[in-house]
Protein backbone atom coordinates (compact mmCIF):
# COMPACT_ATOMS: atom_id res chain seq x y z
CA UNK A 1 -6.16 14.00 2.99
CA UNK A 2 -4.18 11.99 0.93
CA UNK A 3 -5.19 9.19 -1.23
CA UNK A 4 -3.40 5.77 -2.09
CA UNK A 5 -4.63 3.74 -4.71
CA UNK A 6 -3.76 -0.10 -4.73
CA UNK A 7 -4.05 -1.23 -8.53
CA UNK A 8 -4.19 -4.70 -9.78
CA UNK A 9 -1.61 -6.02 -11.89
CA UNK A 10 0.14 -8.75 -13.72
CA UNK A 11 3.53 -9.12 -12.16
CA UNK A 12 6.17 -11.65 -13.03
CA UNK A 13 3.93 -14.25 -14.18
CA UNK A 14 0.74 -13.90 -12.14
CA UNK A 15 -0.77 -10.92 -10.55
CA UNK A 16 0.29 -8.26 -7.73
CA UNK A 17 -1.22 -5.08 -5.99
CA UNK A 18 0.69 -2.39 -7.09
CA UNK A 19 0.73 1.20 -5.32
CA UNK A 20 3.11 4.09 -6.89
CA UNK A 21 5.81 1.79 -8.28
CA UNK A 22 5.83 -0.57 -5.46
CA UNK A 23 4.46 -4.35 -6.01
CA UNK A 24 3.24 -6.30 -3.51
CA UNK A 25 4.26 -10.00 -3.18
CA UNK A 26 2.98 -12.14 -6.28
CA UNK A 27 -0.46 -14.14 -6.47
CA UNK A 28 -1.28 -16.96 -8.56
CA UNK A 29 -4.80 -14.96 -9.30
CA UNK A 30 -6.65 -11.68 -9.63
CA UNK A 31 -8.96 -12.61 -7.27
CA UNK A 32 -6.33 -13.32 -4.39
CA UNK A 33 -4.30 -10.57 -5.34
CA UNK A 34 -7.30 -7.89 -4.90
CA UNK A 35 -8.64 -9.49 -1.57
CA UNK A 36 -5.09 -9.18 -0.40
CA UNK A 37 -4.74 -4.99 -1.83
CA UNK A 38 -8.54 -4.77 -0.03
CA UNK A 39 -7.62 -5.97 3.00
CA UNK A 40 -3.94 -3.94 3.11
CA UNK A 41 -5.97 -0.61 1.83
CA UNK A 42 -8.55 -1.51 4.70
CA UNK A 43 -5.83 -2.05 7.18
CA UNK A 44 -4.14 1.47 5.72
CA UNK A 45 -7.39 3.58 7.03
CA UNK A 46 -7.14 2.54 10.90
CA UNK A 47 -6.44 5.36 13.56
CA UNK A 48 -3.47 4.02 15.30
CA UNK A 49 -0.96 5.42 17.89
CA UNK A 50 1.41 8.13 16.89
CA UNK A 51 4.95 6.19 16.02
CA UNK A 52 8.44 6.85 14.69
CA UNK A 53 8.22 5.57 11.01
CA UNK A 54 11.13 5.51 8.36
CA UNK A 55 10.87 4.99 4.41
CA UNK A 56 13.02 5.03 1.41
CA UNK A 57 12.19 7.34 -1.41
CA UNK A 58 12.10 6.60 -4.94
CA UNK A 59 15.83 7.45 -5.17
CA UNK A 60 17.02 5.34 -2.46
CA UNK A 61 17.11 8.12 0.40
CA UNK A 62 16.01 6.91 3.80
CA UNK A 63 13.85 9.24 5.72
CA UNK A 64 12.40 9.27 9.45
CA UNK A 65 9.29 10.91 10.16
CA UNK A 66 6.81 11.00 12.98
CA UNK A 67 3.43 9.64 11.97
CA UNK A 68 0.12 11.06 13.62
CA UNK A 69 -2.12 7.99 14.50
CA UNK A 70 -4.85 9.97 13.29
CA UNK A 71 -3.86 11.06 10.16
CA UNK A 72 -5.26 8.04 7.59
CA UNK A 73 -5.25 8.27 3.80
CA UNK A 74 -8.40 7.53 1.84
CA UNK A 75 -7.62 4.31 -0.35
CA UNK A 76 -9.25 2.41 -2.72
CA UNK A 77 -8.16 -0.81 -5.05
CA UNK A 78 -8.82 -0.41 -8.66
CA UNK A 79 -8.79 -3.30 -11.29
C-alpha cells in the first residue's frame, strides 16, 4: 500500500500542505492549513468507483491511468 504524507509548511508568506513537491493553496495559519491537509488526507482514504484518471509527472509528462476504487493509500499529515 502506498503512503502519502501531507506536511505542513510555510509557503509564500503563510502556511501550505505540502505532499512530494506539490503545495496546496496558501493559508493565513498553521492551524487552517493542517485542518485543510486532514481533511484532503481523510478524503484521500475513501473506496470510490474505479475511474479514468490522468496526472503530470515531475517532468511535465502527462499520463492516463485507470484507478481501482479500492485501492487507497495510507496518509497521514505531519507538522
Amino acid at each position: 500500500m502506498a503512503k502519502v504524507v501531507y506536511k505542513i509548511v510555510e509557503h509564500d508568506g503563510g502556511w501550505a500542505y505540502q505532499v512530494d513537491h506539490v503545495f496546496s493553496e496558501t493559508y493565513v495559519s498553521h492551524d487552517v492549513a493542517r485542518r485543510a491537509a486532514e481533511r484532503a488526507a481523510a478524503e484521500q482514504r475513501l473506496s470510490g468507483e474505479e475511474a479514468a484518471i490522468s496526472f503530470q509527472d515531475a517532468q511535465g509528462r502527462w499520463h492516463e491511468e485507470q484507478a481501482e476504487g479500492a485501492d487507497r493509500p495510507d496518509t497521514t499529515v505531519q507538522g
